[in-house]
C-alpha atoms as a PDB file:
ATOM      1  CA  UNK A   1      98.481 192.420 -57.650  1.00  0.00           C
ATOM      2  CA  UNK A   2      97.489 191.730 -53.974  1.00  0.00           C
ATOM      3  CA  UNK A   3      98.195 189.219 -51.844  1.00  0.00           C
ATOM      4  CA  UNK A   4      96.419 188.517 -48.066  1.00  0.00           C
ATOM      5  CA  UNK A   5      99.108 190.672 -46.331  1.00  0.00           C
ATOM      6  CA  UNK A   6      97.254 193.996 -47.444  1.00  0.00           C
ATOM      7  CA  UNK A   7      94.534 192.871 -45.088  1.00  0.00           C
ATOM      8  CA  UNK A   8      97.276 193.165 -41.794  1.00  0.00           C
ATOM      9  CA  UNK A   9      98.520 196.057 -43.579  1.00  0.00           C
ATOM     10  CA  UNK A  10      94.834 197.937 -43.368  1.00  0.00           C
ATOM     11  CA  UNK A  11      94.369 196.780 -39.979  1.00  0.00           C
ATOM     12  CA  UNK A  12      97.448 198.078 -38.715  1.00  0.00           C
ATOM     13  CA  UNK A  13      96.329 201.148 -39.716  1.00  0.00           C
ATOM     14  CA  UNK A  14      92.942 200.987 -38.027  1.00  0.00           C
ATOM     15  CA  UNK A  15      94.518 199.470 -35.208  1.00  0.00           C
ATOM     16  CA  UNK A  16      96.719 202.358 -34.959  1.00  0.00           C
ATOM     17  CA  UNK A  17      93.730 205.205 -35.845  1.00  0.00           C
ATOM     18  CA  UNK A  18      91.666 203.526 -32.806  1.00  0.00           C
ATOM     19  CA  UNK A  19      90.076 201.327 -35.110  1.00  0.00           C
ATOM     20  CA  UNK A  20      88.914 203.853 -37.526  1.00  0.00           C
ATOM     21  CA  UNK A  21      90.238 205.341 -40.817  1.00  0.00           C
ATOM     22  CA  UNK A  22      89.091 207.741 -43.845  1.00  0.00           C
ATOM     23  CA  UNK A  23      89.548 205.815 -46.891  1.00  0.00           C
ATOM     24  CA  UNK A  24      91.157 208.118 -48.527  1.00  0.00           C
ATOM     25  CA  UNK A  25      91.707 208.671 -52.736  1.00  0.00           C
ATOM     26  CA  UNK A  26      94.933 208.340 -54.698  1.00  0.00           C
ATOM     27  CA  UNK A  27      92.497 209.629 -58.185  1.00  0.00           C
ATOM     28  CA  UNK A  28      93.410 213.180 -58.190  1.00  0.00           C
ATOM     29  CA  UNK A  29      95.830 215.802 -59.157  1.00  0.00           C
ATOM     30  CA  UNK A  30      97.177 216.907 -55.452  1.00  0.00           C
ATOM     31  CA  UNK A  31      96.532 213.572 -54.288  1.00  0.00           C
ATOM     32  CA  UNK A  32     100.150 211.655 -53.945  1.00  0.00           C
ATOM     33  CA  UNK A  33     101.510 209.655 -51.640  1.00  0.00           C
ATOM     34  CA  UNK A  34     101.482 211.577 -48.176  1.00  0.00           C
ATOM     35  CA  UNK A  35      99.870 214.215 -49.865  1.00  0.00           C
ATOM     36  CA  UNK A  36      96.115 215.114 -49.833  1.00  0.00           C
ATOM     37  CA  UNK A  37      93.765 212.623 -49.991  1.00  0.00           C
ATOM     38  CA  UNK A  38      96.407 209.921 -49.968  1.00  0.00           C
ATOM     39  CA  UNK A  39      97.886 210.651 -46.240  1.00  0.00           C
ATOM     40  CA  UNK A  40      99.618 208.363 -44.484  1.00  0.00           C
ATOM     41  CA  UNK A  41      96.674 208.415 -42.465  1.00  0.00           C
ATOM     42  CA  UNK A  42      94.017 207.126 -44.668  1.00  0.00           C
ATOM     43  CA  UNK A  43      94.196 203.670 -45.981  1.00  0.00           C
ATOM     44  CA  UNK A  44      95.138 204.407 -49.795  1.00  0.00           C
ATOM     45  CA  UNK A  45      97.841 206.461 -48.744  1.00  0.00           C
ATOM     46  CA  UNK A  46      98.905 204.084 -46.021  1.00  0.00           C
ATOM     47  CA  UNK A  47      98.687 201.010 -48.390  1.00  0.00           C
ATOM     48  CA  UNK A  48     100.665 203.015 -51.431  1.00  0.00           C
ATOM     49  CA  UNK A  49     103.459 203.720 -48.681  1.00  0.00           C
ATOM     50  CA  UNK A  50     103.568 200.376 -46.419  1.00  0.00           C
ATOM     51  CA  UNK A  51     102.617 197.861 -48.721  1.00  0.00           C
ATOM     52  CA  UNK A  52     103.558 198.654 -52.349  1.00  0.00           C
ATOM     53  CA  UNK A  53     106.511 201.027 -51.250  1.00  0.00           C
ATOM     54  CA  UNK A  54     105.821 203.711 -53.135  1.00  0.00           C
ATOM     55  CA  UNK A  55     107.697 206.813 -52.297  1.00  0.00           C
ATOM     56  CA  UNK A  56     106.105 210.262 -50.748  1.00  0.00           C
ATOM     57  CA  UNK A  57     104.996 212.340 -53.746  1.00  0.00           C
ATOM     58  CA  UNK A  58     104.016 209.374 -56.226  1.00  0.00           C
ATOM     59  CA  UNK A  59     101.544 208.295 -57.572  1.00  0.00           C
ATOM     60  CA  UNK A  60      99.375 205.429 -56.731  1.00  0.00           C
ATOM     61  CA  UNK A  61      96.321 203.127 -57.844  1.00  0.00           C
ATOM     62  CA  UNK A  62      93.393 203.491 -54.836  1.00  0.00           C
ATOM     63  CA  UNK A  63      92.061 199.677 -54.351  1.00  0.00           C
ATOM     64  CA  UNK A  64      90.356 200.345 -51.340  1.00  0.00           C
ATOM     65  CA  UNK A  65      87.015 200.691 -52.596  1.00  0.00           C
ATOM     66  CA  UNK A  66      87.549 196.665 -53.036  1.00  0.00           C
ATOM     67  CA  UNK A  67      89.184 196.180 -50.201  1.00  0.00           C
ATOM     68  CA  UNK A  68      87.263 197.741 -47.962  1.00  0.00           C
ATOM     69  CA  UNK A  69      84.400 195.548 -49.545  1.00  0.00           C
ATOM     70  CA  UNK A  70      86.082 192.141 -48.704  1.00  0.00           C
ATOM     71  CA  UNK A  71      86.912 193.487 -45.379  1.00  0.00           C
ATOM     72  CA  UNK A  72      83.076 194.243 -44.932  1.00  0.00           C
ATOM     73  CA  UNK A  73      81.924 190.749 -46.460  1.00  0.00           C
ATOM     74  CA  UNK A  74      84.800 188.586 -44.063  1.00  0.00           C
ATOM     75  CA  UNK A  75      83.317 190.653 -41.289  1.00  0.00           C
ATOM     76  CA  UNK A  76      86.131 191.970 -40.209  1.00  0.00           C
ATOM     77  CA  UNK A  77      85.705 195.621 -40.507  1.00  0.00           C
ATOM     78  CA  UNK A  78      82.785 197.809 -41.419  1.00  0.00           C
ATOM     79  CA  UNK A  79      82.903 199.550 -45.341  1.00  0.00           C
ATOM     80  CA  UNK A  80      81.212 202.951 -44.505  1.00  0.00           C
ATOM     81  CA  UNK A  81      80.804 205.939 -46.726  1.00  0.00           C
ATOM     82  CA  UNK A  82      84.226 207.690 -46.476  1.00  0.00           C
ATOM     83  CA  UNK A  83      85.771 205.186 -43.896  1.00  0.00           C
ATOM     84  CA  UNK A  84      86.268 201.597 -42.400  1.00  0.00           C
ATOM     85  CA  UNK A  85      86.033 200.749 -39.025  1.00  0.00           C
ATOM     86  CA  UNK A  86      86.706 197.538 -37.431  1.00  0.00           C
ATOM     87  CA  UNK A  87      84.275 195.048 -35.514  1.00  0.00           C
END
């Protein structure tokens, strides 16, 4: 369950990464929580850790293909292949 405060939560992170940041995936093996794909750096990661305070090394459900979708329909940020960027 989400509520609207993932949306600050994603654009701190772009705000923070000059307004750009891989996606990131939280789907495979080596992929944990500040690990992999799921960084603290890319938004799964960064969501798992900020927002649902999950601890380095777990595991966590990736949402951002969604996310980065409702981001991209508000016009708020652009959903491209591999990252989002902001308008």
């Amino acid at each position: 369950f989400y509520s609207f405060e993932v949306f600050d939560v994603i654009q701190e992170l772009l705000k923070q990464k000059g307004g750009r940041a891989i996606k990131g995936a939280g789907r495979g093996k080596e992929d944990k929580v500040g690990y992999g794909k799921c960084g603290l750096d890319t938004v799964v990661g960064y969501i798992a850790y900020k927002y649902s305070g999950i601890e380095l090394g777990g595991s966590t459900f990736d949402p951002v293909f969604v996310l980065a979708a409702i981001l991209d329909w508000a016009n708020l940020a652009k959903n491209c292949r591999g990252y989002i960027e902001l308008i």
